[in-house]
Protein backbone atom coordinates (compact mmCIF):
# COMPACT_ATOMS: atom_id res chain seq x y z
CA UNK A 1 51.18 -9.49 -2.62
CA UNK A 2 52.87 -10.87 0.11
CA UNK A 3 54.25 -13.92 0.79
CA UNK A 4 54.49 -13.84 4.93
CA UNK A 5 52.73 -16.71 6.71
CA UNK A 6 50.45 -14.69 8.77
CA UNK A 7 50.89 -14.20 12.76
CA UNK A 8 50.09 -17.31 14.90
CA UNK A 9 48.94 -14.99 18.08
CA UNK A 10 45.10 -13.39 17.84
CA UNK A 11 44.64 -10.18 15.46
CA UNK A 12 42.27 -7.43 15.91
CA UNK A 13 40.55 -6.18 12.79
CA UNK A 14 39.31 -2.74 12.01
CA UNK A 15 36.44 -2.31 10.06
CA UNK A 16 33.73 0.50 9.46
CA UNK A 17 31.84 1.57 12.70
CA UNK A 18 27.81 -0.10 12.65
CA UNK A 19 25.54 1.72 15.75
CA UNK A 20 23.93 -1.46 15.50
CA UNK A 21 26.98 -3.29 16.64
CA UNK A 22 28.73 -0.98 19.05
CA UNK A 23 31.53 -2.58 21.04
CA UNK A 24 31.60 -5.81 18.66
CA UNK A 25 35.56 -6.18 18.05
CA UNK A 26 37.08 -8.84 15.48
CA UNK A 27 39.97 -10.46 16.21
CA UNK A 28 41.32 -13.13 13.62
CA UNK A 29 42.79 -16.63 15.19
CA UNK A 30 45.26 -19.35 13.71
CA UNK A 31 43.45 -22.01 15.83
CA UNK A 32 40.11 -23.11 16.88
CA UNK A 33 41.80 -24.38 19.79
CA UNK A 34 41.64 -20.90 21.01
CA UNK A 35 37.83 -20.71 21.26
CA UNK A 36 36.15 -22.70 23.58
CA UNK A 37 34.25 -25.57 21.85
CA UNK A 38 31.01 -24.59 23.73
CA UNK A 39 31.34 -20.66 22.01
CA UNK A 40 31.90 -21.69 18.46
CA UNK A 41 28.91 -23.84 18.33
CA UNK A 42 27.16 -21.30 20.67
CA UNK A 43 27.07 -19.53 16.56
CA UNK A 44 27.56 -22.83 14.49
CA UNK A 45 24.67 -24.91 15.85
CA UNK A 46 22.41 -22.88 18.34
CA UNK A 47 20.38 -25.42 20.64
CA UNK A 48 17.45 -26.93 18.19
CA UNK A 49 14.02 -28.18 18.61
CA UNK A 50 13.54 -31.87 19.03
CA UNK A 51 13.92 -34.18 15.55
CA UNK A 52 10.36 -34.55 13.90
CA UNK A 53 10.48 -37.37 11.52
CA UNK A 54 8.59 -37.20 8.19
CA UNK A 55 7.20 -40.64 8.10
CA UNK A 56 5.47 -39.53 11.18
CA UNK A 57 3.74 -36.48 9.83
CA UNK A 58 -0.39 -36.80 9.28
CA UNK A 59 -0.57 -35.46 6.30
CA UNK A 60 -1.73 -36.67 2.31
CA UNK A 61 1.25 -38.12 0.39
CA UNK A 62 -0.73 -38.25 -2.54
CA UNK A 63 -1.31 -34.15 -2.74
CA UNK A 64 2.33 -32.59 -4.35
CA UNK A 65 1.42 -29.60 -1.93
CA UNK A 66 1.28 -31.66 1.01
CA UNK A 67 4.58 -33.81 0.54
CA UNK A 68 6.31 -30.25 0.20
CA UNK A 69 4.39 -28.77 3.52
CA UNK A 70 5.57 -31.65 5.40
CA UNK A 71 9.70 -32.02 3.97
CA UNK A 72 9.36 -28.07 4.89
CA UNK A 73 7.76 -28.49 8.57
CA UNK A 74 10.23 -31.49 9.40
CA UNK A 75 13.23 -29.12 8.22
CA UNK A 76 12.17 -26.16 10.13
CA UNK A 77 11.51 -28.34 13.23
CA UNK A 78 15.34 -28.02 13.63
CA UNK A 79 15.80 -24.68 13.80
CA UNK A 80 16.35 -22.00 16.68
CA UNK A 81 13.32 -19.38 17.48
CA UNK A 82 14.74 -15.77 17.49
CA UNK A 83 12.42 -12.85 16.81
CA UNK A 84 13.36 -11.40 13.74
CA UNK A 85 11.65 -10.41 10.40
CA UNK A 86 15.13 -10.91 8.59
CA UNK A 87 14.57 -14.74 7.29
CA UNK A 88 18.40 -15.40 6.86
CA UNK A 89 18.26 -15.13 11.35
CA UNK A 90 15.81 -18.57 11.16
CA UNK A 91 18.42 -20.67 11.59
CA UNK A 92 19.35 -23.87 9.73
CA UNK A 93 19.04 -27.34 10.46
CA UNK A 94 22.19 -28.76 12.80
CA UNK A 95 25.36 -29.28 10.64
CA UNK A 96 28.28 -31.26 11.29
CA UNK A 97 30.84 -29.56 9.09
CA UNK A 98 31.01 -26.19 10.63
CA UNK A 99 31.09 -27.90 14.33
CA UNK A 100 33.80 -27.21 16.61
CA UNK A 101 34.75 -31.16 16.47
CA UNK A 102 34.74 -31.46 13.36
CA UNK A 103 36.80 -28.27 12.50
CA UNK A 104 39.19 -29.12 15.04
CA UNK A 105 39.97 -32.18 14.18
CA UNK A 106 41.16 -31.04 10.64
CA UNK A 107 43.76 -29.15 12.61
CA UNK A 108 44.81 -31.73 15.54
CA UNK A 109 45.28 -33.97 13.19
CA UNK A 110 47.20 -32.07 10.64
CA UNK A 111 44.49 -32.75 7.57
CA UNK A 112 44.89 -28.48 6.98
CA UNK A 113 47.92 -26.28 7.88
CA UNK A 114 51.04 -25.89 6.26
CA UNK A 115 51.18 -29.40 4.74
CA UNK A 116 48.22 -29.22 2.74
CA UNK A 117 48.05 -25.12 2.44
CA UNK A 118 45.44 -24.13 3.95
CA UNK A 119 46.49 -22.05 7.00
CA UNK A 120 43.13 -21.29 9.48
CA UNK A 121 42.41 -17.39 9.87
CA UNK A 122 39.01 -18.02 12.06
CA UNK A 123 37.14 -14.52 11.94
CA UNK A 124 35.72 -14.04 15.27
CA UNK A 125 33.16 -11.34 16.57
CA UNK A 126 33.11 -10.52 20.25
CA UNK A 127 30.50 -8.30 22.32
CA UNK A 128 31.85 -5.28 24.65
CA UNK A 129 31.70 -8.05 27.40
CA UNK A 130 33.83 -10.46 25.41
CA UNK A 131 31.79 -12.95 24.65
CA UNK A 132 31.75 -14.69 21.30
CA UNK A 133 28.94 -13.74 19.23
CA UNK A 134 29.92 -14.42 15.97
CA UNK A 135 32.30 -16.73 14.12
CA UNK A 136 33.62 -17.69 10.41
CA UNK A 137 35.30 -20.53 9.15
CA UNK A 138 38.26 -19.06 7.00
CA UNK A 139 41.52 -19.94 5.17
CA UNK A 140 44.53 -18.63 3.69
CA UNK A 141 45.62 -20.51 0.98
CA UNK A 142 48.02 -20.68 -1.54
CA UNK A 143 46.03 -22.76 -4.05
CA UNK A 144 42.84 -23.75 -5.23
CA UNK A 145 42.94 -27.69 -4.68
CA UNK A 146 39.97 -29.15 -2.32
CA UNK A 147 37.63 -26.92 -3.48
CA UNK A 148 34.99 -27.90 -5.71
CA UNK A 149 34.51 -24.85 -7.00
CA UNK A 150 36.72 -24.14 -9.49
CA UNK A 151 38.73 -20.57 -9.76
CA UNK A 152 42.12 -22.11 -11.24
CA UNK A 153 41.03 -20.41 -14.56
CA UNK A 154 40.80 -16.59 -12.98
CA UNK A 155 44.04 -17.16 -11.38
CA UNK A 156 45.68 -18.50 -14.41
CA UNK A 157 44.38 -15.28 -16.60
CA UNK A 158 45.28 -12.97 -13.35
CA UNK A 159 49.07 -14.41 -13.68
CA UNK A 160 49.21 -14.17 -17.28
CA UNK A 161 48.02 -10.14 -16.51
CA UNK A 162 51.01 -9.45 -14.33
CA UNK A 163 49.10 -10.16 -10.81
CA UNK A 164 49.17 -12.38 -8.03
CA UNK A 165 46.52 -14.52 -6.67
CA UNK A 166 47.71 -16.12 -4.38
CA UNK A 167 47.31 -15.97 -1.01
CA UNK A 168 43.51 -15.63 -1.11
CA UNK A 169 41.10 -16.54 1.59
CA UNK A 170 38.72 -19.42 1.48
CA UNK A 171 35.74 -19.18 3.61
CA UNK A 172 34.32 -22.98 3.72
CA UNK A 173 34.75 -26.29 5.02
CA UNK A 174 38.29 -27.65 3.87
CA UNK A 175 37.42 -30.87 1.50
CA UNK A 176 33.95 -30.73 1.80
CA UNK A 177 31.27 -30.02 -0.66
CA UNK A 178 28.59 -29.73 1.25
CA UNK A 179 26.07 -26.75 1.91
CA UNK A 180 25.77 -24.81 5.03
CA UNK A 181 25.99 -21.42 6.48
CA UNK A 182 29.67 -19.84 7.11
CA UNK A 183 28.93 -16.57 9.01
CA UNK A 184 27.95 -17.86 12.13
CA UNK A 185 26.28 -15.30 14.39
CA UNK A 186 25.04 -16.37 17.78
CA UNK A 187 20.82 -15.89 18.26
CA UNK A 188 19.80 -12.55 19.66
CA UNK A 189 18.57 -8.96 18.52
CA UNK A 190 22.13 -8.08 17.18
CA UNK A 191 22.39 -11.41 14.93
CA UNK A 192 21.58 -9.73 12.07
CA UNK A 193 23.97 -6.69 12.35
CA UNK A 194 26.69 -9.34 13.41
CA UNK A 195 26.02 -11.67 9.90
CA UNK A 196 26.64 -7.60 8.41
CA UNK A 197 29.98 -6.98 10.64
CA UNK A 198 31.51 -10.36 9.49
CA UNK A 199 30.50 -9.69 6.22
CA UNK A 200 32.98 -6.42 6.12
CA UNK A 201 35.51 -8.26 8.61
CA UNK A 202 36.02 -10.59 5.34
CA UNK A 203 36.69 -7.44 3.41
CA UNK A 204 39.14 -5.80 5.85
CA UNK A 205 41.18 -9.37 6.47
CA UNK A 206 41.78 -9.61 2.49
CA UNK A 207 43.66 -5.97 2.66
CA UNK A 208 45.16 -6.98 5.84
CA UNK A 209 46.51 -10.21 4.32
CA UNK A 210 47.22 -8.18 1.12
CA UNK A 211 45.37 -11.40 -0.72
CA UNK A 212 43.63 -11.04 -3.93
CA UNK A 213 40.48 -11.79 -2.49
CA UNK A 214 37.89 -14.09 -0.88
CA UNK A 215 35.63 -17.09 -2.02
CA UNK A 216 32.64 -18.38 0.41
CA UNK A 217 31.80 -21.54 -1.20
CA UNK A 218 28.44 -23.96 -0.53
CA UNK A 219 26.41 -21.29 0.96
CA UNK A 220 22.78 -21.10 1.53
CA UNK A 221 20.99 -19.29 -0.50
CA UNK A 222 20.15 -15.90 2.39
CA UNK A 223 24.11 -15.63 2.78
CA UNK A 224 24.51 -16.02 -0.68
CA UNK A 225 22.33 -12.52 -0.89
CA UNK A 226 23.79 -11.38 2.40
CA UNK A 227 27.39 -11.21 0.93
CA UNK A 228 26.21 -9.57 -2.32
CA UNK A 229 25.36 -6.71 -0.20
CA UNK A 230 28.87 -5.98 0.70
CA UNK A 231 29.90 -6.06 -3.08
CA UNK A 232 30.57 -10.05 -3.25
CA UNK A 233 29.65 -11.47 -6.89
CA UNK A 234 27.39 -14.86 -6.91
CA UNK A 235 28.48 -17.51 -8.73
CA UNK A 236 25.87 -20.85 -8.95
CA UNK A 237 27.02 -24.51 -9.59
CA UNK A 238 25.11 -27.48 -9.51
CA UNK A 239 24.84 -30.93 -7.42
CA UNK A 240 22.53 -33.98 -7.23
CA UNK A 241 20.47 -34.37 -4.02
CA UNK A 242 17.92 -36.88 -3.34
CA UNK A 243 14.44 -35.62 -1.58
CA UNK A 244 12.43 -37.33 0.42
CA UNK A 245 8.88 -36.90 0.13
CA UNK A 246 7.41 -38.52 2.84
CA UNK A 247 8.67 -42.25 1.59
CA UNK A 248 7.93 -45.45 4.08
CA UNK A 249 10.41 -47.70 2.22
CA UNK A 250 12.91 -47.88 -0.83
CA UNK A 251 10.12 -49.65 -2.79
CA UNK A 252 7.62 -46.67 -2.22
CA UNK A 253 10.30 -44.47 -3.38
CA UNK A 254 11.11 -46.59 -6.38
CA UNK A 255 7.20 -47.04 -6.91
CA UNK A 256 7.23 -42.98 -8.31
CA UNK A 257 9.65 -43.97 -10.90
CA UNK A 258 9.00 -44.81 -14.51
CA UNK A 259 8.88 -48.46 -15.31
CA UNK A 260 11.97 -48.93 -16.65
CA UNK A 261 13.75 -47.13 -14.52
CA UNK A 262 12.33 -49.08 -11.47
CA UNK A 263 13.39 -52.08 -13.11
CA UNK A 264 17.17 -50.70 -13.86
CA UNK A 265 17.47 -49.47 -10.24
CA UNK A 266 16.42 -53.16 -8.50
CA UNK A 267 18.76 -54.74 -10.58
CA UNK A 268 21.75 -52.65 -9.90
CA UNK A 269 21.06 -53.50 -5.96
CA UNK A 270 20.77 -57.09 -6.83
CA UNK A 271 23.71 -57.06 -8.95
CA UNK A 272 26.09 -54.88 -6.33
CA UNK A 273 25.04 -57.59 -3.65
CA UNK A 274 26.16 -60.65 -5.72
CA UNK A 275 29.10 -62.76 -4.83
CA UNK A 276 27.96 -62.90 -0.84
CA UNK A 277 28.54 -59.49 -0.24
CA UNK A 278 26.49 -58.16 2.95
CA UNK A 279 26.46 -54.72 3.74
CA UNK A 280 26.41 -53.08 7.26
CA UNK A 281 25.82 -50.08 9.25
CA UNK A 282 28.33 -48.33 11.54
CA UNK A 283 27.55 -45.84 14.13
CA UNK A 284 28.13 -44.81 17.20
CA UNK A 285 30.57 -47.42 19.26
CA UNK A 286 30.68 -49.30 16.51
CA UNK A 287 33.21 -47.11 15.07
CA UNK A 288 36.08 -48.75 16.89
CA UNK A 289 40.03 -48.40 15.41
CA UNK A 290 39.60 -51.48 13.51
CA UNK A 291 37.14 -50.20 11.72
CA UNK A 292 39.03 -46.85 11.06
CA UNK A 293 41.59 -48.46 9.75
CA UNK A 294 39.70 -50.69 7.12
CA UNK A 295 37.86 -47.66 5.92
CA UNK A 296 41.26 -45.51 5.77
CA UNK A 297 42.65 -48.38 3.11
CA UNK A 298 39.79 -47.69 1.39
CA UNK A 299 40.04 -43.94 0.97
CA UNK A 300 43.95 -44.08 0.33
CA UNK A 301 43.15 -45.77 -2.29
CA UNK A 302 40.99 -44.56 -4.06
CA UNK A 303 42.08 -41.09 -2.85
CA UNK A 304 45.54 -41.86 -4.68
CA UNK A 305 44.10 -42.72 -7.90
CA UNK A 306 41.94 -39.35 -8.00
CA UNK A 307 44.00 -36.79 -6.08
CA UNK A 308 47.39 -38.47 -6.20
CA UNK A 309 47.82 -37.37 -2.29
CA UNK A 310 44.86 -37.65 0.30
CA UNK A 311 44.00 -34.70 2.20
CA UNK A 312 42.83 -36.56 5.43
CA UNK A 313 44.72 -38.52 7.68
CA UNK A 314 44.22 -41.38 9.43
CA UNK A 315 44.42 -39.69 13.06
CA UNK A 316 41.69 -37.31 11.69
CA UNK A 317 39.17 -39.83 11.41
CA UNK A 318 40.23 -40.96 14.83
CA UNK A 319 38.95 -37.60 16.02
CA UNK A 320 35.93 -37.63 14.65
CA UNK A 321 34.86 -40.97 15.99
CA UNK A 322 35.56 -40.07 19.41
CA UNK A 323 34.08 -36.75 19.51
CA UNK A 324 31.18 -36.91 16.96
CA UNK A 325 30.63 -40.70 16.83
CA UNK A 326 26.30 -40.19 16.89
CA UNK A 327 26.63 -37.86 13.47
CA UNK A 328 28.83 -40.45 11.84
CA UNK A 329 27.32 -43.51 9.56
CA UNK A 330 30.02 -45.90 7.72
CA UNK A 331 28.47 -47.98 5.21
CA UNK A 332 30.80 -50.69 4.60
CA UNK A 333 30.65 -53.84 2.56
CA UNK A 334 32.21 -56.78 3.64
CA UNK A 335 32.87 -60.52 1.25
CA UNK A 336 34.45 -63.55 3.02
CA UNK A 337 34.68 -62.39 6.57
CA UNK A 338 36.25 -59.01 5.41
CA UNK A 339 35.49 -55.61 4.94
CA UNK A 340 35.79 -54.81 1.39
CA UNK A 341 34.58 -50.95 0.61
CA UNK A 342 32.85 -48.74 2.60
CA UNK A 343 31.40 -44.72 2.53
CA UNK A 344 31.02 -42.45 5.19
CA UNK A 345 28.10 -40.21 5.77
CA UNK A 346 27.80 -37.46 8.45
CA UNK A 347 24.05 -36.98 10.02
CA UNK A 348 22.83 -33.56 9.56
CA UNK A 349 19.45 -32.27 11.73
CA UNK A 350 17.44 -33.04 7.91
CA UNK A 351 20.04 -34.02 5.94
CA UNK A 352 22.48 -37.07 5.22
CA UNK A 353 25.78 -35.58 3.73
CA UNK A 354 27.50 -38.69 2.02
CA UNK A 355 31.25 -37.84 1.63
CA UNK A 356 34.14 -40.31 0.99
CA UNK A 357 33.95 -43.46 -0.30
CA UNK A 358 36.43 -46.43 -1.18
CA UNK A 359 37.12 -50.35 -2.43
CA UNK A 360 40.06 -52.90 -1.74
CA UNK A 361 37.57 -54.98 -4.91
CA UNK A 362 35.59 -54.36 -7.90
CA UNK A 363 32.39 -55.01 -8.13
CA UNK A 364 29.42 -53.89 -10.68
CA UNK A 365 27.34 -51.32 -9.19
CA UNK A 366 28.43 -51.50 -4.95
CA UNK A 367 29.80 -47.70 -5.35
CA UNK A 368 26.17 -46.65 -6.30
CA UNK A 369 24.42 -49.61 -3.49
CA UNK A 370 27.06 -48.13 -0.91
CA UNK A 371 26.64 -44.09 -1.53
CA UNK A 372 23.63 -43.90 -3.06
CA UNK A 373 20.85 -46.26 -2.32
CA UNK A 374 22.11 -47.57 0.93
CA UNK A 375 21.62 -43.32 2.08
CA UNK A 376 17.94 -43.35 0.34
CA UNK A 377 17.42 -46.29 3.11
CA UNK A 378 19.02 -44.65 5.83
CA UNK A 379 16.98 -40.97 5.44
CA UNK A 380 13.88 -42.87 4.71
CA UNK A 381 14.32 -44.65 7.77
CA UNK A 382 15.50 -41.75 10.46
CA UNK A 383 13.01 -39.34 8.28
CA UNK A 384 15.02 -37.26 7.05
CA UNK A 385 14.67 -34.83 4.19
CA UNK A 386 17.30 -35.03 1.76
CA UNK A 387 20.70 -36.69 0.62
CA UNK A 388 23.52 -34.78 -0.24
CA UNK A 389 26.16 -37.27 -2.00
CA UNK A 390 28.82 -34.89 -3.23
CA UNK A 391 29.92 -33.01 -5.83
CA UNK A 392 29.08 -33.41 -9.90
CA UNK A 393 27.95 -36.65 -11.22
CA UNK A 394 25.16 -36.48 -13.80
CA UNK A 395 24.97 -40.12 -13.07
CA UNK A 396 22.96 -39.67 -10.35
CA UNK A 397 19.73 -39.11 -12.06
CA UNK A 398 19.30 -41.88 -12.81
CA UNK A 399 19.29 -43.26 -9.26
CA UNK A 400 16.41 -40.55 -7.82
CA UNK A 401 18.78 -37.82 -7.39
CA UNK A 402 17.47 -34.55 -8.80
CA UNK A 403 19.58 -31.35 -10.17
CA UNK A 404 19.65 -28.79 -7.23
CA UNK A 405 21.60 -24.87 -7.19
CA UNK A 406 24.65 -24.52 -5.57
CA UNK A 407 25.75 -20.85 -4.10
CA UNK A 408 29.23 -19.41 -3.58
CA UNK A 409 30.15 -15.94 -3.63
CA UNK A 410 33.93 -14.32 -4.56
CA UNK A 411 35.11 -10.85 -3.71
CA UNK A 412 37.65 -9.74 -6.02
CA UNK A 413 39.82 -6.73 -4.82
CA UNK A 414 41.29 -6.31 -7.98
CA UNK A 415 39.15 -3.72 -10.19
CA UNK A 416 39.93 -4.67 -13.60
CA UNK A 417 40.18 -8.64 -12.24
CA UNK A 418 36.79 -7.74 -10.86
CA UNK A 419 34.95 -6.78 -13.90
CA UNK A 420 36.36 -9.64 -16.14
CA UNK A 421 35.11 -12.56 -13.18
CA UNK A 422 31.43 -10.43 -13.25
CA UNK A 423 31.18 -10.63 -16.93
CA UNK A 424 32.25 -14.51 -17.16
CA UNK A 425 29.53 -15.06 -13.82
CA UNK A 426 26.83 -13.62 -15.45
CA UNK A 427 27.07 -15.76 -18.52
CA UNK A 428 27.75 -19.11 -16.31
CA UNK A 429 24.64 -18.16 -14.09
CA UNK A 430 22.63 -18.40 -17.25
CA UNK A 431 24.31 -21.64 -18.45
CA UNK A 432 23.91 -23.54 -15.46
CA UNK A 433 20.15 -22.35 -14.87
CA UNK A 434 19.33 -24.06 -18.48
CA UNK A 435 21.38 -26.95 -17.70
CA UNK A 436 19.74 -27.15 -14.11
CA UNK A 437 16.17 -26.88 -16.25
CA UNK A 438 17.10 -29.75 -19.05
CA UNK A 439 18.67 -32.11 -16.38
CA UNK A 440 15.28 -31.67 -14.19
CA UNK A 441 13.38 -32.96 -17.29
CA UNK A 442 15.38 -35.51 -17.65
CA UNK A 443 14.60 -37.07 -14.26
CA UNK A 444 13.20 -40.76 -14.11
CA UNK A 445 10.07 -39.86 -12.21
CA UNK A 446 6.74 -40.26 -13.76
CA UNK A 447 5.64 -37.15 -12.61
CA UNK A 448 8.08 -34.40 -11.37
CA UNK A 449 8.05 -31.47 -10.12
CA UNK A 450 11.38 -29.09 -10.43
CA UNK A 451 10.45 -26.49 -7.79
CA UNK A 452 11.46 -27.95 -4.30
């Protein structure tokens, strides 16, 4: 393996000829400041039909079938029209993670590169006439920290063996949990072929980097099956989401829950409220550099006391609130005319993605007011359809949030590496599916359904 840092200029890629594609050429950049911010989310977020909120849908919230019909129509009111059989060329509802903003900021501001290890090697696809048609988020790392999906064990074993591996490629969003496509192809007839072209471009960087190989991590579900095609082995995790189905308030949420859990969850609020504690929301200009900077003491520290050294930094959150300020919601806490602990959420087209969260004080039960049932509010109150809040936590069952599969899929170039990582995936897939199953039963709703 080698140990270069890879070229900073663009890199043309070879890979197997497709008639479908003819003329498409791969090139491989160290910036996304070399692609126009219009291009990349030309492929990342194609224009999308207008918002439809849930609690506006006519439809019969006491029929199971209907609640699902309805979360499904709101989420597929976000997507772009293309005429295709394929289902994975549907689109997906508008997310902020794979944005040129918010991908560039990570870089501007320094939060990846060589201080953190993870070096950008962007896979782009471009048509005969040089436009940018296709586009993947991609990394070259020398580690496996800021993950969330957890390969330090293969790489341990591969070591032990006599191999190397690191560098590898990452294909995800740096520090971010959070599920979403990665091969980004823009709408038209060839989108399907492209997905298929980036799918081997993956392949052909990993021999060109001489890395071990490559892990797309959070996918949905169609590129989970896409990259299987091109010899890519699933893996599944799990994480808690909250669903809305078709709720008008907290208490009609609460109001499906068994008794006792109702009871638990309105305490906790009342409890994490105590003290004169008020708790507000932050969008838009409201995001000023004051603000920042209360919110950055609260992610150094509790960023220290998990990680030991934060990822992020504070310029990067400067970024983000002057570029993506509407997708951005703080919920922050303040006690005695100061803010005291705060979480930030970005605003997906269906989805709220809760992500960091922090405290300058201790008090009972504000981490699950702030990140939990303060985000139930908000997507009952813009309609939206779910709440991601992170990685792990079992805990969240408790509070509403229900078991739900995670995707990520690892090409191994390694042949004897290969088959180990298969045999170990196939076992896991069956573990977490019965885990998935006895967490689902364990749910507090009085009646619940585990399909979604």
């Amino acid at each position: 393996m080698s140990d270069r840092a890879p070229p900073k200029r663009p890199e043309e890629l070879q890979t197997a000829a497709s008639p479908a594609t003819g003329g498409i050429r791969l090139r491989v950049l160290s910036a996304l400041s070399a692609i126009p911010a219009a291009a990349w989310d030309a492929c990342a977020n194609p224009a999308s039909a207008p918002v439809t909120s849930a609690l506006h849908l006519k439809t019969d919230y006491a029929d199971p079938s209907a609640i699902k019909n309805a979360i499904s129509s709101v989420k597929y009111n976000h997507t772009y029209k293309i005429h295709e059989d394929n289902l994975e060329l549907r689109g997906y509802p508008f997310n902020p993670f794979i944005t040129h903003d918010f991908l560039s900021a990570l870089e501007v501001s320094r939060s990846v590169g060589p201080r953190t290890g993870w070096l950008p090697q962007h896979l782009v696809a471009e048509d005969a006439g040089g436009q940018l048609v296709g586009v993947v988020p991609c990394y070259l790392k020398s580690h496996s920290r800021g993950e969330y999906v957890f390969d330090q064990g293969w790489a341990e074993a591969y070591m032990r063996a006599g191999g190397a591996y690191y560098p590898k490629l990452q294909v995800s969003v740096p520090f971010t949990p959070a599920t979403g496509p990665r091969l980004l192809a823009r709408p038209g007839k060839d989108a399907a072929a492209i997905l298929h072209t980036l799918a081997d471009g993956l392949i052909a960087l990993c021999r060109q980097r001489e890395a071990s190989s490559v892990h797309a991590t959070f996918l949905p579900k169609g590129q989970w099956d896409l990259l299987a095609a091109h010899g890519f082995m699933r893996r599944t995790d799990q994480q808690f989401h909250w669903i809305n189905e078709g709720y008008s308030s907290f208490d009609n949420f609460t109001a499906a829950l068994a008794s006792r859990k109702r009871k638990t969850l309105k305490r906790e609020r009342r409890d994490a409220l105590a003290g004169g504690i008020t708790v507000h929301w932050l969008t838009g200009s409201d995001l000023t550099e004051d603000v920042w900077d209360a919110f950055f003491a609260f992610y150094m520290e509790t960023g220290s006391r998990k990680w030991g050294n934060p990822y992020l930094t504070r310029s990067f959150f400067s970024l983000i609130g002057q570029s993506m300020a509407e997708r951005i919601l703080l919920v922050m806490a303040k006690r005695n005319g100061r803010w005291i602990a705060g979480a930030i959420n970005f605003i997906g087209g269906d989805t709220l993605f809760g992500r960091n969260w922090g405290a300058l004080e201790h008090h009972p039960f504000l981490h699950f007011e702030l990140c939990y049932y303060q985000a139930i509010d908000y997507a009952i109150a813009h309609g939206l359809a779910r709440v991601e809040a992170g990685a792990q936590g079992e805990h969240k069952i408790a509070r509403g949030y229900r078991p739900t599969m995670t995707y990520s899929a690892h090409y191994i170039a390694d042949p004897g590496l290969r088959r180990a990582v298969a045999d170990y995936l196939t076992r896991e897939r069956d573990y977490i599916a019965a885990v998935t199953e006895e967490l689902a039963a364990a749910a507090p709703f009085r009646k619940y359904d585990t399909e979604e």
